[in-house]
N, C-alpha and C. Protein backbone atom coordinates (compact mmCIF):
# COMPACT_ATOMS: atom_id res chain seq x y z
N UNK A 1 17.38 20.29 -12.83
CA UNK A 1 17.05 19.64 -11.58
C UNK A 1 15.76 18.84 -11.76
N UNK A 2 15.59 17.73 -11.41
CA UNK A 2 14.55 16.72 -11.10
C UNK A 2 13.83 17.23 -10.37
N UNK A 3 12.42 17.15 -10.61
CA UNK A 3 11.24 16.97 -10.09
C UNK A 3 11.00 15.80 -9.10
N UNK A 4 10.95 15.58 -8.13
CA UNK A 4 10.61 14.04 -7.40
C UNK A 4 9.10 14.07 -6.90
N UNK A 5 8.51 15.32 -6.81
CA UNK A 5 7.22 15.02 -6.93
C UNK A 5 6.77 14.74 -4.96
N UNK A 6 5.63 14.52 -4.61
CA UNK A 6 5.31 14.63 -3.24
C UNK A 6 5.04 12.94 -3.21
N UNK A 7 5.38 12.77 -1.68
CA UNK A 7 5.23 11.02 -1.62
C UNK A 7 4.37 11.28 -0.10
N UNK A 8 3.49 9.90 -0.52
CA UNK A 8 2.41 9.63 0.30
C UNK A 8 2.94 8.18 1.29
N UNK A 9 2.33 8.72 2.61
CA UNK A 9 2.69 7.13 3.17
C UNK A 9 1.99 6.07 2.69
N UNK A 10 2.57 5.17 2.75
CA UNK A 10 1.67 3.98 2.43
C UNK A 10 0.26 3.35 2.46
N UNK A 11 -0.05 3.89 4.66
CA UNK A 11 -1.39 3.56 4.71
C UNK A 11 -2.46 4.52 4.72
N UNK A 12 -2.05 5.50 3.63
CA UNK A 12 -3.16 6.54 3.15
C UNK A 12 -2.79 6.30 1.84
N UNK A 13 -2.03 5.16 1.03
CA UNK A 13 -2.23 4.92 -0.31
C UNK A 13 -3.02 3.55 0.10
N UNK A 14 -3.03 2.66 0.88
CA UNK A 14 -3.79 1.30 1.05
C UNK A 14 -5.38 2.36 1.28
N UNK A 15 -5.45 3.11 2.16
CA UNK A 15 -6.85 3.78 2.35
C UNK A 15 -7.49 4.30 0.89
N UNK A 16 -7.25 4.86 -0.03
CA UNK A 16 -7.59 5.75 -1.00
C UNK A 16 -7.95 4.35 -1.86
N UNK A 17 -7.17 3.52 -2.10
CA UNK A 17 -7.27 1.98 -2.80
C UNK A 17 -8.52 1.67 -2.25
N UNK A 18 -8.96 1.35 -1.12
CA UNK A 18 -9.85 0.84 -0.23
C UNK A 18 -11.18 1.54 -0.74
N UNK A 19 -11.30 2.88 -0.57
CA UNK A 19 -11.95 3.73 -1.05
C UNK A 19 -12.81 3.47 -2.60
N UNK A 20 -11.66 3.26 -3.56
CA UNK A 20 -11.92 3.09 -5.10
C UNK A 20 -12.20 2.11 -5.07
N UNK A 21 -11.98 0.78 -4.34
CA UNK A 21 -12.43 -0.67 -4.09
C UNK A 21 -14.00 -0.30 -4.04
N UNK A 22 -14.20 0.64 -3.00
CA UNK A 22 -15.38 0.52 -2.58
C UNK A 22 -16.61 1.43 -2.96
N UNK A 23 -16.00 2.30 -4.12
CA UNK A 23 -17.00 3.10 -4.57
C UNK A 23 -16.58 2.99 -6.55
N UNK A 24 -16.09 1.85 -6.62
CA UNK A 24 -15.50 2.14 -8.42
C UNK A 24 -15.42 3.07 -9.04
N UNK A 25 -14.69 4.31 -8.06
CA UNK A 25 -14.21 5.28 -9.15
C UNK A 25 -13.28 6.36 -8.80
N UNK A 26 -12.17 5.95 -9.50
CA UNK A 26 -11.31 6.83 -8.71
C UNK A 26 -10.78 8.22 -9.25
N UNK A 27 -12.01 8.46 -9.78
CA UNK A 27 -12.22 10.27 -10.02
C UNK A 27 -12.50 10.84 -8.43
N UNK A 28 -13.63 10.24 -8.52
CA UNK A 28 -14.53 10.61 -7.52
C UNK A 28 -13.52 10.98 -6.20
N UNK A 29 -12.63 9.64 -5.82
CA UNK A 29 -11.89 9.58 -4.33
C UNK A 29 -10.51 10.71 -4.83
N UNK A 30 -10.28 10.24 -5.89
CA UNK A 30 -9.18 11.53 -5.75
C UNK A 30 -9.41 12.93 -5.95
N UNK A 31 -10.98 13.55 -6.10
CA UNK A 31 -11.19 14.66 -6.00
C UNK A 31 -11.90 14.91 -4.55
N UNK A 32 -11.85 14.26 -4.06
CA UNK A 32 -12.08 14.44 -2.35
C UNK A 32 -10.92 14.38 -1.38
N UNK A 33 -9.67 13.91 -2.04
CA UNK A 33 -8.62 13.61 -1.37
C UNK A 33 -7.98 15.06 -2.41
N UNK A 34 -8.12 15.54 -3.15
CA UNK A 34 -7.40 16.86 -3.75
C UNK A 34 -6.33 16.00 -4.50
N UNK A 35 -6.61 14.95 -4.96
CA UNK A 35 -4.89 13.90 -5.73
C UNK A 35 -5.69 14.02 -7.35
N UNK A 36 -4.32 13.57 -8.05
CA UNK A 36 -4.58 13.17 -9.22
C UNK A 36 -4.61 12.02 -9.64
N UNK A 37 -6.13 12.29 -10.70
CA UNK A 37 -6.59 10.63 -10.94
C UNK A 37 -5.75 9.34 -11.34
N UNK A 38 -4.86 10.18 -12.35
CA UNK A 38 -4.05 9.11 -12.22
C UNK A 38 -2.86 8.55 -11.42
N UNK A 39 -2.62 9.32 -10.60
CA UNK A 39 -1.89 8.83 -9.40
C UNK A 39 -2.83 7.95 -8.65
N UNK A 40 -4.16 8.22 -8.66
CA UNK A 40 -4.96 7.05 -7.38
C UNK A 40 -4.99 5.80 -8.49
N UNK A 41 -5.45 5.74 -9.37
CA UNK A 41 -5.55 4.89 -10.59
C UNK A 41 -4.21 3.94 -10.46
N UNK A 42 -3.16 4.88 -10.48
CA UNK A 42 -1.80 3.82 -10.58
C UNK A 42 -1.64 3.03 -9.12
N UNK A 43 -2.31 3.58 -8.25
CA UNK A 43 -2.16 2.93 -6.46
C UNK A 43 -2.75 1.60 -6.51
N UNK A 44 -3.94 2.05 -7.77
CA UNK A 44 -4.99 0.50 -7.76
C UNK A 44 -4.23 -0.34 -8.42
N UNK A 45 -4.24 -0.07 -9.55
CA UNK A 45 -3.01 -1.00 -10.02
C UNK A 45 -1.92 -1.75 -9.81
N UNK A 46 -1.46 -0.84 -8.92
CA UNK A 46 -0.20 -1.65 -8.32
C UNK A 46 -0.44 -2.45 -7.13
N UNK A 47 -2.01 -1.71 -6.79
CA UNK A 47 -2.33 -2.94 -5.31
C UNK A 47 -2.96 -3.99 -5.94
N UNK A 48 -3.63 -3.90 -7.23
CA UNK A 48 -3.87 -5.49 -7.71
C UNK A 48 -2.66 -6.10 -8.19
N UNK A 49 -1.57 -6.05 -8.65
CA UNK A 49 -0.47 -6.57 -9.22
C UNK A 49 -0.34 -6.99 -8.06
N UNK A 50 0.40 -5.87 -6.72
CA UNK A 50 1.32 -6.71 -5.56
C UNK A 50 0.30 -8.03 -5.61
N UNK A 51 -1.49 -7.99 -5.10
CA UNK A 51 -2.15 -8.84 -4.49
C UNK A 51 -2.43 -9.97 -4.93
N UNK A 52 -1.72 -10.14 -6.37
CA UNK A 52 -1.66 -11.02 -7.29
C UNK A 52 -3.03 -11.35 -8.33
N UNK A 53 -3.77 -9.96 -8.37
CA UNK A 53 -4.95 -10.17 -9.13
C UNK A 53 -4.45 -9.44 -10.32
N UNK A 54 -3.62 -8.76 -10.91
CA UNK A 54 -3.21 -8.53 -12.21
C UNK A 54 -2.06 -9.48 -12.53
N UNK A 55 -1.95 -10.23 -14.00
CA UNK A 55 -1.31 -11.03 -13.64
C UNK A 55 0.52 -10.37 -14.23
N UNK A 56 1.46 -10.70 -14.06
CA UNK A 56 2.84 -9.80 -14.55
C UNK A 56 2.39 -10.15 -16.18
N UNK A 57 3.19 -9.60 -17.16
CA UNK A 57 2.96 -9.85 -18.76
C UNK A 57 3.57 -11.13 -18.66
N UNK A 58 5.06 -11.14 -18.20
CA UNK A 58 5.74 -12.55 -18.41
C UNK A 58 4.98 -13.38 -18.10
N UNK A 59 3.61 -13.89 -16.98
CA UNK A 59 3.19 -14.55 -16.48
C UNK A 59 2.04 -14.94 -17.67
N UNK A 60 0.93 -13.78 -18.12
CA UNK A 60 0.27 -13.95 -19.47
C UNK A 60 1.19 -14.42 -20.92
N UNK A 61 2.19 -13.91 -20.92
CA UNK A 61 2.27 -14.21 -21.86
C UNK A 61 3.01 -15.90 -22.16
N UNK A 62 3.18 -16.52 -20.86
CA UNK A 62 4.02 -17.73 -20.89
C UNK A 62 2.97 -18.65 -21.03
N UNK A 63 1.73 -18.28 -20.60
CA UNK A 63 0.38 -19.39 -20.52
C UNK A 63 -0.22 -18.86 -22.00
N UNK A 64 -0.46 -17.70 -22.61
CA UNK A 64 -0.94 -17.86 -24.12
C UNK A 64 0.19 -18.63 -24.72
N UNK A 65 1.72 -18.59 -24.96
CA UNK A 65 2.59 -19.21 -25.54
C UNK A 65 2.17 -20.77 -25.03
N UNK A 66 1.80 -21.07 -24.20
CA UNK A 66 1.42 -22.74 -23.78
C UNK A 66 0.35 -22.93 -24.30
N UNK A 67 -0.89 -22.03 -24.58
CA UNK A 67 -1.52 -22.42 -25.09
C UNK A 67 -2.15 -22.21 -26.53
N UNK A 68 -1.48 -22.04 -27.13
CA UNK A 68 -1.47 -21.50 -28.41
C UNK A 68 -0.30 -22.61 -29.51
N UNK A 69 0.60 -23.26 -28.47
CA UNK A 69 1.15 -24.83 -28.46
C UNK A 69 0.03 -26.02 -28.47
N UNK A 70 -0.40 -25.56 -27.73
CA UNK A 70 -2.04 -27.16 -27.36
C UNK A 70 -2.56 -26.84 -28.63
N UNK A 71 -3.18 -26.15 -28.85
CA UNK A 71 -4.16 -25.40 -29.98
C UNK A 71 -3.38 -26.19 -31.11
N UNK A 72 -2.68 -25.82 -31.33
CA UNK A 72 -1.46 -26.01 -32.85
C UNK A 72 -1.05 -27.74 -32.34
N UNK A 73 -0.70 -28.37 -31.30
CA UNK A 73 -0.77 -29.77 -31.19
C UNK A 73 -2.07 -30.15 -32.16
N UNK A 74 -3.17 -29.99 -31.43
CA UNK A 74 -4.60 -30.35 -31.66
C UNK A 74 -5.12 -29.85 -32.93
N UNK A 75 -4.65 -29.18 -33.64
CA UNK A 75 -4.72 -28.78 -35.38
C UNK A 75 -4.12 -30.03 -35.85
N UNK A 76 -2.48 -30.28 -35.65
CA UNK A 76 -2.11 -30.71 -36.38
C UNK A 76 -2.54 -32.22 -36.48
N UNK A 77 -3.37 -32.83 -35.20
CA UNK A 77 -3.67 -34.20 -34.83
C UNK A 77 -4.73 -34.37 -35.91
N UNK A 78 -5.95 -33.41 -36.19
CA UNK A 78 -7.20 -33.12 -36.75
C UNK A 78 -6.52 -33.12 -38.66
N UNK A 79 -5.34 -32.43 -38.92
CA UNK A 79 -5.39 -32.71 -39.74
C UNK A 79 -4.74 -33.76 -40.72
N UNK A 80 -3.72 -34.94 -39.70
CA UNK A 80 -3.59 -36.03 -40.21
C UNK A 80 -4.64 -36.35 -40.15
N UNK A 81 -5.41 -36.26 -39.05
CA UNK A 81 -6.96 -37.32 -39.61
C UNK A 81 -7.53 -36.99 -40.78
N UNK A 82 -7.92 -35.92 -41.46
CA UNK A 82 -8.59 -35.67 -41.89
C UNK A 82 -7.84 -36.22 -43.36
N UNK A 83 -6.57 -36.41 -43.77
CA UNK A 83 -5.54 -36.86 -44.52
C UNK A 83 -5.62 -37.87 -44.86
């Protein structure tokens, strides 16, 4: 049998976020709230992803692949010149 574990409403996971926003550390808030750190840790996380301040990988990794193209354009321009 599965474990599913205890679920929190939402706006006491936006509060606890708020919290670690506001004191950088979410040892601290989840040992006052009795949670585990890394459960508050993963709340932050996922409230910077939804808020669009982490960016998705596909999203990093499509702008290093673009730019790692420019880079390698701009080599190869430098070294006909230099030819």
């Amino acid at each position: 049998m599965k474990w599913k574990g205890k679920r929190y409403p939402e706006e006491f996971k936006r509060q606890i976020v708020k919290e670690v926003e506001e004191t950088s550390n979410a040892s601290l808030v989840a040992r006052r709230h009795d949670l585990v750190p890394g459960t508050v840790t993963r709340w932050v996380r996922e409230s910077k992803k939804q808020n669009g301040l982490i960016p998705s990988s596909n999203y990093s990794n499509n702008i290093n692949a673009k730019s790692l193209e420019e880079e390698n354009e701009q080599l190869k321009k430098l070294l006909v010149v230099k030819l």
